[in-house]
Protein backbone atom coordinates (compact mmCIF):
# COMPACT_ATOMS: atom_id res chain seq x y z
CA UNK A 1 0.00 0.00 0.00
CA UNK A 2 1.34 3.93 -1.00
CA UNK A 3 0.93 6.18 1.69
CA UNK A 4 2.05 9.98 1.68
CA UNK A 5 5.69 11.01 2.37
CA UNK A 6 4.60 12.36 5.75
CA UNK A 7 2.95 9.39 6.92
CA UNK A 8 5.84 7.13 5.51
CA UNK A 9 7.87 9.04 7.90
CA UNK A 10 5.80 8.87 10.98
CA UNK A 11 4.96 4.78 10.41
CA UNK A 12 9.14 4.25 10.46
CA UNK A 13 9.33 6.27 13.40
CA UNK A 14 6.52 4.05 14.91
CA UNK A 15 7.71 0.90 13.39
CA UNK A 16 9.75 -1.66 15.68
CA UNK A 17 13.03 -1.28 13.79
CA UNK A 18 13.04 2.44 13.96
CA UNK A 19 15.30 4.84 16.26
CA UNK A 20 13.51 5.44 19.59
CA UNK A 21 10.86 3.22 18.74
CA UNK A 22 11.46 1.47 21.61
CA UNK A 23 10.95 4.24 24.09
CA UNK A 24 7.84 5.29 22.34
CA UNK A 25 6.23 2.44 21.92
CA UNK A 26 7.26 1.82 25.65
CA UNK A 27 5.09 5.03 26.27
CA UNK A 28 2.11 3.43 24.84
CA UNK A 29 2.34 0.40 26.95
CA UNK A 30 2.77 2.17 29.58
CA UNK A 31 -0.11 4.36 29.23
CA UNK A 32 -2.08 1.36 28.20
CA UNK A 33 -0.77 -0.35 32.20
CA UNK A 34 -2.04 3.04 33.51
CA UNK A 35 -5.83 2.90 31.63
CA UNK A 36 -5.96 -0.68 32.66
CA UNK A 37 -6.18 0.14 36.36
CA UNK A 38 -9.57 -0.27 37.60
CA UNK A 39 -9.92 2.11 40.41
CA UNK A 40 -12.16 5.10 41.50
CA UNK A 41 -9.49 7.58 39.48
CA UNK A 42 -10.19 5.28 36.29
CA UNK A 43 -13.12 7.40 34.84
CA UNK A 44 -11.39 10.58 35.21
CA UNK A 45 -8.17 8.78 33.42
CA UNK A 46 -10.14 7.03 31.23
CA UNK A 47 -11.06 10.60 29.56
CA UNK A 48 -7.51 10.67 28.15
CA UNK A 49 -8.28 7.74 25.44
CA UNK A 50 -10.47 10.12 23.48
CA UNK A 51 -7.93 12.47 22.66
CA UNK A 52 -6.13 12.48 19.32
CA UNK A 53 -2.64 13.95 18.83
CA UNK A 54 -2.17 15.86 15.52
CA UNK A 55 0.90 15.12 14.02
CA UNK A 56 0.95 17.40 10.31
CA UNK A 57 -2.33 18.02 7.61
CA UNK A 58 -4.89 15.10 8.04
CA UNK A 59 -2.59 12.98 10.50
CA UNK A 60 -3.24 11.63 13.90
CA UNK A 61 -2.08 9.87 16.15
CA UNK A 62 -2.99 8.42 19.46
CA UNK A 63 -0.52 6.72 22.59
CA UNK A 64 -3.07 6.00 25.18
CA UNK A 65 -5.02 2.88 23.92
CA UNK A 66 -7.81 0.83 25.90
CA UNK A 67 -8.59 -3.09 26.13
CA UNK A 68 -10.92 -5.06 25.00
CA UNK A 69 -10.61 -7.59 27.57
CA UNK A 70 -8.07 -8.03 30.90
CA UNK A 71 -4.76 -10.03 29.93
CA UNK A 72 -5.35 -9.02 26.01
CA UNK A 73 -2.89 -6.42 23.79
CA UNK A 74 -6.39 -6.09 21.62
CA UNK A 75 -7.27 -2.62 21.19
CA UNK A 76 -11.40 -2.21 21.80
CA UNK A 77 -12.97 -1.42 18.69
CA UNK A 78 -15.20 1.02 19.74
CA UNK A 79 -12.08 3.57 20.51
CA UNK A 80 -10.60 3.23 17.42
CA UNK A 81 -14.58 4.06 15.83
CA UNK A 82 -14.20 7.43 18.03
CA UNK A 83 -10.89 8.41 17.78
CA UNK A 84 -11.71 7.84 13.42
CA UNK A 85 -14.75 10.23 14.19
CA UNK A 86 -12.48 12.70 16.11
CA UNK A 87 -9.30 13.12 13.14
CA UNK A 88 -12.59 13.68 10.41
CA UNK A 89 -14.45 16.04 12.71
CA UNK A 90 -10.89 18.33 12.76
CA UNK A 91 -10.99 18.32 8.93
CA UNK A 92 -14.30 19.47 8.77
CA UNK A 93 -16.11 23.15 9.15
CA UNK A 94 -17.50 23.00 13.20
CA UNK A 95 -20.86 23.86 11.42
CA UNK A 96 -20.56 20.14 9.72
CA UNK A 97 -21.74 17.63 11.78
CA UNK A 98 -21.65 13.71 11.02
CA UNK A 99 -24.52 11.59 9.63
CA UNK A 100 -23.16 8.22 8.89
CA UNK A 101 -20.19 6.66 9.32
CA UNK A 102 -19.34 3.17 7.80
CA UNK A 103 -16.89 0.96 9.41
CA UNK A 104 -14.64 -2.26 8.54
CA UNK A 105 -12.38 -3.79 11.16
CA UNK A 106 -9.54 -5.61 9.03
CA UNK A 107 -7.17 -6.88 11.70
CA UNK A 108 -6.70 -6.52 15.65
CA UNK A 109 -4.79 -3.79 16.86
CA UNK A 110 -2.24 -3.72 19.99
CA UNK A 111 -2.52 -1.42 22.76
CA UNK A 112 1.00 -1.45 23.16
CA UNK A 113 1.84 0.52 20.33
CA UNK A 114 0.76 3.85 18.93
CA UNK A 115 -2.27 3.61 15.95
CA UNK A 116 -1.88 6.64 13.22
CA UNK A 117 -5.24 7.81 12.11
CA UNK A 118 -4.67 9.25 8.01
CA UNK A 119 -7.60 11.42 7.20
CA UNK A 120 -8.12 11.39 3.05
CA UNK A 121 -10.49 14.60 2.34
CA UNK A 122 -12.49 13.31 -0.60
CA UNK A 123 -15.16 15.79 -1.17
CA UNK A 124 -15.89 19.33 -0.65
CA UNK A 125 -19.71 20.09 -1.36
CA UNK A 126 -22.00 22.78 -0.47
CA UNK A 127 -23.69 21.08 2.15
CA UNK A 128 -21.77 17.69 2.24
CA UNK A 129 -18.18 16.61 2.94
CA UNK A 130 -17.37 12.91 2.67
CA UNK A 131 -13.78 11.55 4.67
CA UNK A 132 -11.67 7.96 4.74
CA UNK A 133 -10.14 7.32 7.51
CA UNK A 134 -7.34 4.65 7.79
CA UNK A 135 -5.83 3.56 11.27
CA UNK A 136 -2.81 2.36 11.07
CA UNK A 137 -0.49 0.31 13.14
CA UNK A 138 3.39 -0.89 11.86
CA UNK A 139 2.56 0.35 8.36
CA UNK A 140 -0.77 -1.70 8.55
CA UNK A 141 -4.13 -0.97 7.75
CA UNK A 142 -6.33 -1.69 10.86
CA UNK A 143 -9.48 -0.32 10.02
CA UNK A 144 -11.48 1.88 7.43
CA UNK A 145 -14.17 4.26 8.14
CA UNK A 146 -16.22 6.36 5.77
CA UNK A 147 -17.86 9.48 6.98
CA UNK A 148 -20.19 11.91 5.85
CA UNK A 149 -20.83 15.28 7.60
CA UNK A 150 -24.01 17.93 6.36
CA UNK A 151 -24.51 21.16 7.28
CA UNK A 152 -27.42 21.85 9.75
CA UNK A 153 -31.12 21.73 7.74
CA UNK A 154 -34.04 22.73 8.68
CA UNK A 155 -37.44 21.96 6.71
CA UNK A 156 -38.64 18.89 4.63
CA UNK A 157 -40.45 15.83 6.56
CA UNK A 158 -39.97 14.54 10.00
CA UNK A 159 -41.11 11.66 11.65
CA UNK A 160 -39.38 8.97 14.02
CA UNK A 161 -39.51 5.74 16.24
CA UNK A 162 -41.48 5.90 19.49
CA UNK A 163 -39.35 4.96 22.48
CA UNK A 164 -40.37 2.61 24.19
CA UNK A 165 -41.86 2.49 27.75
CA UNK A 166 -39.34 1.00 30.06
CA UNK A 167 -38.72 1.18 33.80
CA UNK A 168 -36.07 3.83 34.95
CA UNK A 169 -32.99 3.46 35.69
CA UNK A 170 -33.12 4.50 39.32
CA UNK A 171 -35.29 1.13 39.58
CA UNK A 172 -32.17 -1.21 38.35
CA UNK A 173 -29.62 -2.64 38.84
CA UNK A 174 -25.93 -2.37 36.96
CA UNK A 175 -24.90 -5.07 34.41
CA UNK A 176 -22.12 -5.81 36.82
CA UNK A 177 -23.94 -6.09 39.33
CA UNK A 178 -26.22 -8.88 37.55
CA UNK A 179 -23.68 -10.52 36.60
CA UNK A 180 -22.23 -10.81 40.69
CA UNK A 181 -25.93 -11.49 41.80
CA UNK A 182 -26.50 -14.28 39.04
CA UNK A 183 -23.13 -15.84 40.08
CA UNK A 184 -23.89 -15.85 43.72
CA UNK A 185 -27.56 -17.51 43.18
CA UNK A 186 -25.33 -20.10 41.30
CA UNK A 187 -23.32 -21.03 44.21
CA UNK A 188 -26.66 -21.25 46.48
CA UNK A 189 -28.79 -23.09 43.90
CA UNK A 190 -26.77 -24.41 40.70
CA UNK A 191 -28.90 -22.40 38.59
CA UNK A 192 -26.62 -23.07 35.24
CA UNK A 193 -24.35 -24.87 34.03
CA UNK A 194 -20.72 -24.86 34.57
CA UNK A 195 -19.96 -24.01 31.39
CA UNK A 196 -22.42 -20.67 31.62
CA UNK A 197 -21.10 -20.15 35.12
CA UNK A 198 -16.96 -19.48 33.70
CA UNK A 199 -18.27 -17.86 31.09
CA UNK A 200 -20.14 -14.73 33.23
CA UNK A 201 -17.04 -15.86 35.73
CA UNK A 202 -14.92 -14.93 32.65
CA UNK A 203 -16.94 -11.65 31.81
CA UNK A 204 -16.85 -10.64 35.11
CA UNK A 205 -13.19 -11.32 35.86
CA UNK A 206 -11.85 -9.89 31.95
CA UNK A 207 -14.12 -6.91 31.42
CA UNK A 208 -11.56 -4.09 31.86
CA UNK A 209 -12.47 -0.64 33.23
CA UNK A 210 -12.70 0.32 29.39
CA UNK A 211 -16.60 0.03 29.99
CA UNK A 212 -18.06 0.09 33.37
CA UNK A 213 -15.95 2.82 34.48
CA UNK A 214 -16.89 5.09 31.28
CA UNK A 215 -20.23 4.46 31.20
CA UNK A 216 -22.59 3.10 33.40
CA UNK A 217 -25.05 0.45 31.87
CA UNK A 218 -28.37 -0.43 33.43
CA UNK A 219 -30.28 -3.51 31.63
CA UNK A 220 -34.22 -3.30 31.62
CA UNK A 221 -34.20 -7.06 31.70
CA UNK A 222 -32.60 -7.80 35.18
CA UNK A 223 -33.24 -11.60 34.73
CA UNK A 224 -31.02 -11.49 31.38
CA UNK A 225 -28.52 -14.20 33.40
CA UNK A 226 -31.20 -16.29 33.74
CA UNK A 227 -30.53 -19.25 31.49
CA UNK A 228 -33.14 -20.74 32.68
CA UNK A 229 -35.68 -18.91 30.20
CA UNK A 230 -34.66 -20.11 27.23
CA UNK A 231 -35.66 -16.96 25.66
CA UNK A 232 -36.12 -16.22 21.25
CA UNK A 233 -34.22 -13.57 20.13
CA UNK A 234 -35.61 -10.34 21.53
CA UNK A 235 -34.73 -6.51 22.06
CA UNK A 236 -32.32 -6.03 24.73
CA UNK A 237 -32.46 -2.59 26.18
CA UNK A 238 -30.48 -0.43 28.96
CA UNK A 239 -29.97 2.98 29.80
CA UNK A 240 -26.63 4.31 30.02
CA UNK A 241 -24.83 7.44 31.39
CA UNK A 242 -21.12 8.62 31.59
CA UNK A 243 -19.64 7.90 34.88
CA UNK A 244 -18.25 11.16 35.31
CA UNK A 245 -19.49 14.22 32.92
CA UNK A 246 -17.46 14.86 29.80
CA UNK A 247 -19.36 18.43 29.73
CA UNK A 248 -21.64 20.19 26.75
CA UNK A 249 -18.69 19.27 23.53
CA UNK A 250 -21.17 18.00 20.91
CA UNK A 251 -18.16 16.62 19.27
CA UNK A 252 -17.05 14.28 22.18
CA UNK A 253 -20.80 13.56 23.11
CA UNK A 254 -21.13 12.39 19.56
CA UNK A 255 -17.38 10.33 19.79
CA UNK A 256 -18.51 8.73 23.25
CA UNK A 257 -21.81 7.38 21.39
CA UNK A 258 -19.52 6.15 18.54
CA UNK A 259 -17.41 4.54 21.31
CA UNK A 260 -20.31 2.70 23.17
CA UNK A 261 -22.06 2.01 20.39
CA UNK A 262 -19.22 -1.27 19.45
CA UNK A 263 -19.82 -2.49 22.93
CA UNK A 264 -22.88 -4.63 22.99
CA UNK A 265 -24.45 -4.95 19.63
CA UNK A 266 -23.40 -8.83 19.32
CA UNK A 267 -24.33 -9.89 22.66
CA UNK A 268 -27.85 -9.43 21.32
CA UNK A 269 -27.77 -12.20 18.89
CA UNK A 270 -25.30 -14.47 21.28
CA UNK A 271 -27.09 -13.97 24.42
CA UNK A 272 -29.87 -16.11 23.33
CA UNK A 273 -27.65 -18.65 22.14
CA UNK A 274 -25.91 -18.65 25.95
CA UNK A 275 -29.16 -20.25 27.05
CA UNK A 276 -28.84 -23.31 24.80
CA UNK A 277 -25.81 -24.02 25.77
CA UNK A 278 -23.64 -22.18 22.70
CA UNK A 279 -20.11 -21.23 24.01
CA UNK A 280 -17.99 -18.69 21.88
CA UNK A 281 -13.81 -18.99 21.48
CA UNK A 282 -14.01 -16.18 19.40
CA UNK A 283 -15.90 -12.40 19.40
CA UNK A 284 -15.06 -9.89 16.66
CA UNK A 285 -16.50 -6.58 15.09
CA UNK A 286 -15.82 -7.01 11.51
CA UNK A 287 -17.91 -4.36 10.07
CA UNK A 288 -20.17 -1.16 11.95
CA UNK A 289 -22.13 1.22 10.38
CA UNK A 290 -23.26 4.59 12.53
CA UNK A 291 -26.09 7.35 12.02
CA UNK A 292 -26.48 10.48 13.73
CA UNK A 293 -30.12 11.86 13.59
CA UNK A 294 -29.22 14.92 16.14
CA UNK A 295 -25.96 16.41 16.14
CA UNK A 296 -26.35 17.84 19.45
CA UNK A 297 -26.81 15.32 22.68
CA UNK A 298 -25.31 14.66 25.64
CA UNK A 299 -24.35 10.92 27.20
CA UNK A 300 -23.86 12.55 30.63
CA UNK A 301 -27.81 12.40 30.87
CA UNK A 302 -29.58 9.06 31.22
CA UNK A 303 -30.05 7.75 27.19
CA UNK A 304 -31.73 4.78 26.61
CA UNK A 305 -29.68 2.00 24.12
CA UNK A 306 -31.94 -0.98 22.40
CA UNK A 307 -29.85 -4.11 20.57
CA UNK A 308 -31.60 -6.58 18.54
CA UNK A 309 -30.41 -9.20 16.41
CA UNK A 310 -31.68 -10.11 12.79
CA UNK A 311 -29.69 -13.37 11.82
CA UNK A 312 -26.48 -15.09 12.90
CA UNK A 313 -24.92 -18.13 10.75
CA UNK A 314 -21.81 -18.70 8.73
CA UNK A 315 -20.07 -17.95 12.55
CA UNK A 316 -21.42 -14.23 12.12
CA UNK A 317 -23.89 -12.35 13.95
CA UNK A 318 -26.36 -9.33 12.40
CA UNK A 319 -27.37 -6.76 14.89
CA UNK A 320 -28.71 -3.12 15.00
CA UNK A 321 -28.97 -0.67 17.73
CA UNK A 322 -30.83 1.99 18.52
CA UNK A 323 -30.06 5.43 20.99
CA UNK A 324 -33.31 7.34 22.41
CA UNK A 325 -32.45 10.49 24.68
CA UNK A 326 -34.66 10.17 28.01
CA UNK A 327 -37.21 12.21 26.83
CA UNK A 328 -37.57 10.13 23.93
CA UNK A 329 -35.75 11.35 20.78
CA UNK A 330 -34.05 9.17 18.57
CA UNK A 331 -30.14 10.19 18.26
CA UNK A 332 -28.50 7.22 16.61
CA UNK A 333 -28.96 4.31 15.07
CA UNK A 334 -26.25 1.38 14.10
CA UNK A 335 -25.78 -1.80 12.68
CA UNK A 336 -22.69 -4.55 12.71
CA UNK A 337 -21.98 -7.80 11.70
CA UNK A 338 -19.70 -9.50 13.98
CA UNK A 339 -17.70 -12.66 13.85
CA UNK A 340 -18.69 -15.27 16.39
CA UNK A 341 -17.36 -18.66 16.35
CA UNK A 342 -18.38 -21.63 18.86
CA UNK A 343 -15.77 -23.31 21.29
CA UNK A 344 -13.60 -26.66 19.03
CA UNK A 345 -15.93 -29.55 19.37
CA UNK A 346 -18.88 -27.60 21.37
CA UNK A 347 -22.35 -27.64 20.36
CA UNK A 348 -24.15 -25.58 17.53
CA UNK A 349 -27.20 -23.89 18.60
CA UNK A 350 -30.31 -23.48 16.26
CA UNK A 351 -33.16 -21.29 17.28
């Protein structure tokens, strides 16, 4: 692949044989050690993995990288989506907002090294400007993202979903929580199997501070660890919050929703699957698709987020997802396809 003399320079520096690679790349592991820490400073740190560093014209670069799961050099997905979102909003007039963004995941990423967002400026229009994004890591190509941003319009027809009635979220219960509750009814009662009990062991154990210390995430359903009901797929829905306020930036409101929006999309296909017994070995984002309907919202207020699957086979899962604000507009709307494949020599699962 060609890229620019610029970014040919900047991917040696960041490549392993290069001078002072070493002590840079050291700085992103280190700052990756530092993000890991799951403590009652983490959401305040944690606020430090949005930011971009600009490097020259259309070139970015970030050093303080999150995980995907505890133990794991994987990057989480739904950074990279937000910090992609971040380089194209800086190319952009601020009275250009995004509308869609299309995503493909091509390879994992590594916390422990730096990822260089390129920003190719494709069109100019009168209302529309349309941006590639390429993160890349060691001269690779990580991921691709299309974006298009529109000037604010006012006129035309309206119309949108209804949100649906729910119970608040000062009547429920955290998904960590669940998960510790479900677990300790297990020890009392042997209410799954031992397979389902290391797997929420597992989530409980390997979900880094990446999530739960961002935002906080309420399910409706608090009998989702239930494996008991053996449940069709249905809507999952929860309302989530930042942790700590990230304050009225419509730019970073709109990159945290990009960022939470890779988080839980698959679980709505898989979850029903857990039930019968399905075990994954494998969970990927391979492609994610975004659109804003408001450009201005704020995730430090109570939003509510509905996943639902479609169809999962060929070891891939459909899903699209849904953001309402609490008093009931509809801000976002997504869809992925993830790759989910079953533990060697376990059980399909047909529904």
């Amino acid at each position: 692949m060609s890229f620019p003399p610029i970014l040919r320079s900047v991917l040696r520096f960041g490549g392993r044989k290069a001078r002072g690679a070493r002590r840079f790349h050291g700085n992103a592991e280190k700052n990756a050690e530092l993000l890991a820490i799951d403590d009652d400073e983490a959401p305040r740190r944690l606020i430090t993995s949005f930011n971009i560093e600009t490097i020259d014209a259309n070139l970015y670069r970030s050093n303080a990288l999150v995980r995907g799961l505890v133990g794991r050099d994987a990057v989480y997905g739904g950074q990279v989506i937000g910090q992609s979102l971040r380089a194209a909003q800086d190319t952009v007039d601020e009275d250009r907002a995004p509308h869609s963004m299309h995503c493909y995941f091509l390879k994992a990423g590594s916390v422990t090294k730096p990822i260089v967002y390129h920003v190719d400026r494709v069109r100019e229009g009168g209302s529309f400007s349309t941006r590639i994004v390429k993160a890349i890591q060691d001269g690779e190509v990580l991921f691709t993202t299309q974006i298009s941003f529109q000037k604010s319009e006012s006129g035309g027809m309206e119309h949108t979903r209804v949100m649906p009635k729910v119970p608040p979220p000062s009547a429920l219960l955290s998904y960590r929580d669940l998960l510790k509750e479900a677990l300790e009814e297990h020890e009392k009662k042997a209410t799954m199997t031992d397979h389902q009990a290391m797997l929420l062991e597992f989530k409980l154990a390997n979900t880094p501070p990446t999530f739960h210390r961002v935002y906080e995430h309420r399910p409706v359903d608090q009998k989702m660890f239930d494996f008991s009901r053996k449940k069709g797929i249905d809507v999952q829905r929860s309302w989530i919050k930042t942790v700590v306020p990230y304050g009225d930036l419509p730019a970073l409101q709109r990159q945290l929703a990009a960022y939470v929006s890779d988080s839980s999309v698959i679980d709505a296909g898989l979850f029903p699957h857990l039930s019968r017994g399905f075990i994954p070995s494998m969970v990927f984002t391979l492609d994610h698709s975004l659109w804003f309907h408001e450009a201005h919202f704020s995730l430090d207020n109570w939003c509510l987020l509905e996943v639902e699957s479609d169809h999962a086979g060929n070891n891939r899962s459909y899903g699209r997802a849904r953001l309402f604000s609490a008093d009931g507009h509809l801000l976002l709307s997504a869809s992925q396809e993830g790759l989910v494949r079953p533990l060697r020599g376990w059980k399909s699962s047909r529904i």
